[in-house]
Structure formats: structure tokens, C-alpha cells
N, C-alpha and C. Protein backbone atom coordinates (compact mmCIF):
# COMPACT_ATOMS: atom_id res chain seq x y z
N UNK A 1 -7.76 -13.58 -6.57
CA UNK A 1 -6.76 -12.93 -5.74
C UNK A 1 -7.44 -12.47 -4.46
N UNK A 2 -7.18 -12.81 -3.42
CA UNK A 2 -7.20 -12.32 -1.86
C UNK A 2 -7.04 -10.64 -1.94
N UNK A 3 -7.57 -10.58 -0.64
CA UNK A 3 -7.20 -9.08 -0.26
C UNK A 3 -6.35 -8.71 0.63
N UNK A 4 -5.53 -9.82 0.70
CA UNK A 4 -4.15 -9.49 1.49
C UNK A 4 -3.10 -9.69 0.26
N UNK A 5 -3.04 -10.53 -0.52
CA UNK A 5 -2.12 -10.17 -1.90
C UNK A 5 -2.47 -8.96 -2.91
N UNK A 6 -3.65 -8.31 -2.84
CA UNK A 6 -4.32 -7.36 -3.55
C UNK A 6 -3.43 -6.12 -2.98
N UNK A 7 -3.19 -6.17 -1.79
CA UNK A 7 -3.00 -5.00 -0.79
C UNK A 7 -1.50 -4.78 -1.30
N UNK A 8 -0.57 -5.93 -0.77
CA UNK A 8 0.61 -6.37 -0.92
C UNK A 8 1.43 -5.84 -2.53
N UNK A 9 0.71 -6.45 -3.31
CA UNK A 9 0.68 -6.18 -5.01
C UNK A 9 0.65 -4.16 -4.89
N UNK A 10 -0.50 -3.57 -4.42
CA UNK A 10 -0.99 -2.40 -4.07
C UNK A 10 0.40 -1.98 -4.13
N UNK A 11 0.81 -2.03 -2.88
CA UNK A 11 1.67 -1.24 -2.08
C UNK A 11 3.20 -1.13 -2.75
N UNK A 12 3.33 -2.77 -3.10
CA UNK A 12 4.95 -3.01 -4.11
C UNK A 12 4.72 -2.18 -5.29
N UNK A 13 3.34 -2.15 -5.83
CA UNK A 13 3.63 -1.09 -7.27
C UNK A 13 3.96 0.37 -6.81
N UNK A 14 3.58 0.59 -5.73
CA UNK A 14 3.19 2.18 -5.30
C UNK A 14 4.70 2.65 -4.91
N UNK A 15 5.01 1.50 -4.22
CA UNK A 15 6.45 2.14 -3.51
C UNK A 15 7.38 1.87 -5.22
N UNK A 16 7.31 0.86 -5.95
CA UNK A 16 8.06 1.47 -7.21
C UNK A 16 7.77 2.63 -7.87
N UNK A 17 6.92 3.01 -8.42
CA UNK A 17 5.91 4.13 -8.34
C UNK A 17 6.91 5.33 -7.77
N UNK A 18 6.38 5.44 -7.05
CA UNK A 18 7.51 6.41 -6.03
C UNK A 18 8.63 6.48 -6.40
N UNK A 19 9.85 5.82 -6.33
CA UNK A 19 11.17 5.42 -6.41
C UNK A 19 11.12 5.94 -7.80
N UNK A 20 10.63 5.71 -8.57
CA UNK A 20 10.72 6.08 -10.08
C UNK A 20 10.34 7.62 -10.10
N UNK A 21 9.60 8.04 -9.33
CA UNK A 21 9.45 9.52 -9.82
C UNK A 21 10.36 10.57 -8.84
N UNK A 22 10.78 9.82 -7.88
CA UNK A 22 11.85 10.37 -7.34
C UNK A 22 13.14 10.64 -7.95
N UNK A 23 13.29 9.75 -8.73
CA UNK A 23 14.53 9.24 -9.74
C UNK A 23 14.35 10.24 -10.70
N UNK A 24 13.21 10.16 -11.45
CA UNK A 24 13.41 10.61 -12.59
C UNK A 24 12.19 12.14 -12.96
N UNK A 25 11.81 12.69 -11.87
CA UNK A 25 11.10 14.00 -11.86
C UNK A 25 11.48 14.69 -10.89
N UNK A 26 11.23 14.56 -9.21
CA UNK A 26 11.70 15.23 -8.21
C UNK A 26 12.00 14.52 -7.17
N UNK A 27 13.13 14.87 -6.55
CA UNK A 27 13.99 14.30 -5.09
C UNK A 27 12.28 14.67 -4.09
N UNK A 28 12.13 15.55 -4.33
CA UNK A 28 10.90 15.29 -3.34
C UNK A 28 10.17 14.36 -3.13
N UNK A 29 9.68 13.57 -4.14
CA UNK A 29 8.81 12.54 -3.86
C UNK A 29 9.23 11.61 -3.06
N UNK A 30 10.50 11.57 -2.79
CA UNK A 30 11.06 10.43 -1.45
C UNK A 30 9.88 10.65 -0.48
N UNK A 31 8.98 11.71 0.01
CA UNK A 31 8.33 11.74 0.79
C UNK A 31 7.04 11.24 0.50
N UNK A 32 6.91 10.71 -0.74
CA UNK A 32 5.43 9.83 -1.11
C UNK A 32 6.22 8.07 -0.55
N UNK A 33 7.27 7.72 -0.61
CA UNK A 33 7.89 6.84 -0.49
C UNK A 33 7.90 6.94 1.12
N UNK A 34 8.23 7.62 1.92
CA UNK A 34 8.12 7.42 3.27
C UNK A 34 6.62 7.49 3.69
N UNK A 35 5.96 8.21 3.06
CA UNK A 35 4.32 7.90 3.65
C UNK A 35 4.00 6.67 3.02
N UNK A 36 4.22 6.04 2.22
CA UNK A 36 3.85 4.38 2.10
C UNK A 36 4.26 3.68 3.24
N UNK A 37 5.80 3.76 3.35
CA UNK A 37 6.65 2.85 4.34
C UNK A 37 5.91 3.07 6.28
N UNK A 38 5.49 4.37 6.28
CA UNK A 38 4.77 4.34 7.22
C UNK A 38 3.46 4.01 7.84
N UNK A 39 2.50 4.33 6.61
CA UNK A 39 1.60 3.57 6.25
C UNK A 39 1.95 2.49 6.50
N UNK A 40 2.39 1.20 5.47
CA UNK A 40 2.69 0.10 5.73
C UNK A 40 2.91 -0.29 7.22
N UNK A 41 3.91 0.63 8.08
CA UNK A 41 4.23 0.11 9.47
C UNK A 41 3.15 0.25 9.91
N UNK A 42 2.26 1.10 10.24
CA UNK A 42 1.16 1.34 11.03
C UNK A 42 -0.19 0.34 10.98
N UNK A 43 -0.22 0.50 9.73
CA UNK A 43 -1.30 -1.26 9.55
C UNK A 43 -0.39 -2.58 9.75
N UNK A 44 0.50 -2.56 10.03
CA UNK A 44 1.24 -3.52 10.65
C UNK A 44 0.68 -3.86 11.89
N UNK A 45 0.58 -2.83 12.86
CA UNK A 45 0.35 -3.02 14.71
C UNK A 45 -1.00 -2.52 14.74
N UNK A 46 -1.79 -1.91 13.80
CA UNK A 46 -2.69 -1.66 14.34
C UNK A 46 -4.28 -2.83 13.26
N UNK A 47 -3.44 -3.01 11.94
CA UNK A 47 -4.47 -3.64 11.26
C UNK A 47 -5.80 -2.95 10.29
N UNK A 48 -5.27 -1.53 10.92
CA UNK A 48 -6.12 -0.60 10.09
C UNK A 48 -5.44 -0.08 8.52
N UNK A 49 -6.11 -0.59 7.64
CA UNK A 49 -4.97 -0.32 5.95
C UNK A 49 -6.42 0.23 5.13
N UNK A 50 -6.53 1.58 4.73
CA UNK A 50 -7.12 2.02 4.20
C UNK A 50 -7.19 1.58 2.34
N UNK A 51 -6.21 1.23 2.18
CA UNK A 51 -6.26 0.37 0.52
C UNK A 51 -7.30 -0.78 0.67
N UNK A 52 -6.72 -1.87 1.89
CA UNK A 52 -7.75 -2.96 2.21
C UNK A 52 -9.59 -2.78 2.43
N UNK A 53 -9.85 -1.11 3.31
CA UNK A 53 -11.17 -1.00 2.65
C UNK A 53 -11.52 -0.83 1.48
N UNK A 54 -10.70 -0.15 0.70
CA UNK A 54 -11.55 0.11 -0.46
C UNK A 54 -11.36 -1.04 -1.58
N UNK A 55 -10.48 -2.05 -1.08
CA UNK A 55 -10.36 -3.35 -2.23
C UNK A 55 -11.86 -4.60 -1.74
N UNK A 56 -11.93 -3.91 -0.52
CA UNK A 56 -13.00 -4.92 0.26
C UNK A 56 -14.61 -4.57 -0.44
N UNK A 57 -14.51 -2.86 -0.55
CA UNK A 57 -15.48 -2.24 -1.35
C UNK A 57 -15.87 -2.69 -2.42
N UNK A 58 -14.83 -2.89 -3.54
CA UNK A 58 -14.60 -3.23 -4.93
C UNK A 58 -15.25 -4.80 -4.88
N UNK A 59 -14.99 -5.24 -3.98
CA UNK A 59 -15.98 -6.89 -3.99
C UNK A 59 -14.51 -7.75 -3.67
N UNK A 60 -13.55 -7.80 -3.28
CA UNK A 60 -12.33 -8.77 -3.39
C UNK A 60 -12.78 -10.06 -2.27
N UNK A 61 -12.39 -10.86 -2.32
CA UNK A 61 -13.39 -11.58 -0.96
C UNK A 61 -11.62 -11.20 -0.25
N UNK A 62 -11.53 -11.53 0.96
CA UNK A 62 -11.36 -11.61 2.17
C UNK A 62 -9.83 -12.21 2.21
N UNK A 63 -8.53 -12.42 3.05
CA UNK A 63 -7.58 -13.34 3.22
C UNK A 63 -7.51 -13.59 4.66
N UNK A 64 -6.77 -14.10 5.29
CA UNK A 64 -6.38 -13.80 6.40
C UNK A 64 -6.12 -12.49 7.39
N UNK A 65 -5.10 -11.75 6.92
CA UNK A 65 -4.47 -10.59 7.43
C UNK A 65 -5.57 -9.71 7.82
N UNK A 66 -6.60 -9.09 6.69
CA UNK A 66 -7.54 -7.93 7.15
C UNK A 66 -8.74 -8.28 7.37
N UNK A 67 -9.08 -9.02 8.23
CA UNK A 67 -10.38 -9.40 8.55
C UNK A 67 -11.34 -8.17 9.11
């Protein structure tokens, strides 16, 4: 597995993750759900994704996206 599907995988569990404990513990956590979604936008334009260092750490080799 790449470290642009590693990231991707990352992020889809996290934002379910979220959604689920929003649902079913506290309406608050919508705000763990908007700091993903923003997150997400921001390594969008800028390319900086802090998950992608530390999967790069872990040894993942490389994909396209986060060089």
C-alpha cells in the first residue's frame, strides 16, 4: 500500500470515526469531523498532511501525491 492510499484509508476511517461518536456519544464531536474536513482541505493547496509524515516514518514507501 502507497502513502497516498494509506493517508486516504487514514482519513475515511477517521471521518467515520467521528460521525459515529457524534451520533452516538456527543453532538460535539461534529467538531473532530470539521477539523478532519479542514485538515483534508489544507493539504489539498498546500501538500503539507501531517498523517503522511508519520506513515512516511513508519517505513510506507512513497505514491505520487506526497512527495
Amino acid at each position: 500500500m502507497t502513502l497516498d492510499r494509506s493517508v486516504m484509508l487514514f482519513a475515511g476511517c477517521m471521518v467515520l470515526v467521528s460521525v459515529l461518536l457524534t451520533a452516538f456519544v456527543s453532538p460535539l464531536f461534529i467538531w473532530f469531523t470539521v477539523f478532519i474536513g479542514v485538515n483534508l482541505i489544507q493539504s489539498s493547496f498546500t501538500g503539507f498532511c501531517p498523517a503522511a509524515m508519520v506513515f512516511r516514518k513508519l517505513g510506507i514507501k512513497a505514491g505520487c501525491a506526497f512527495n
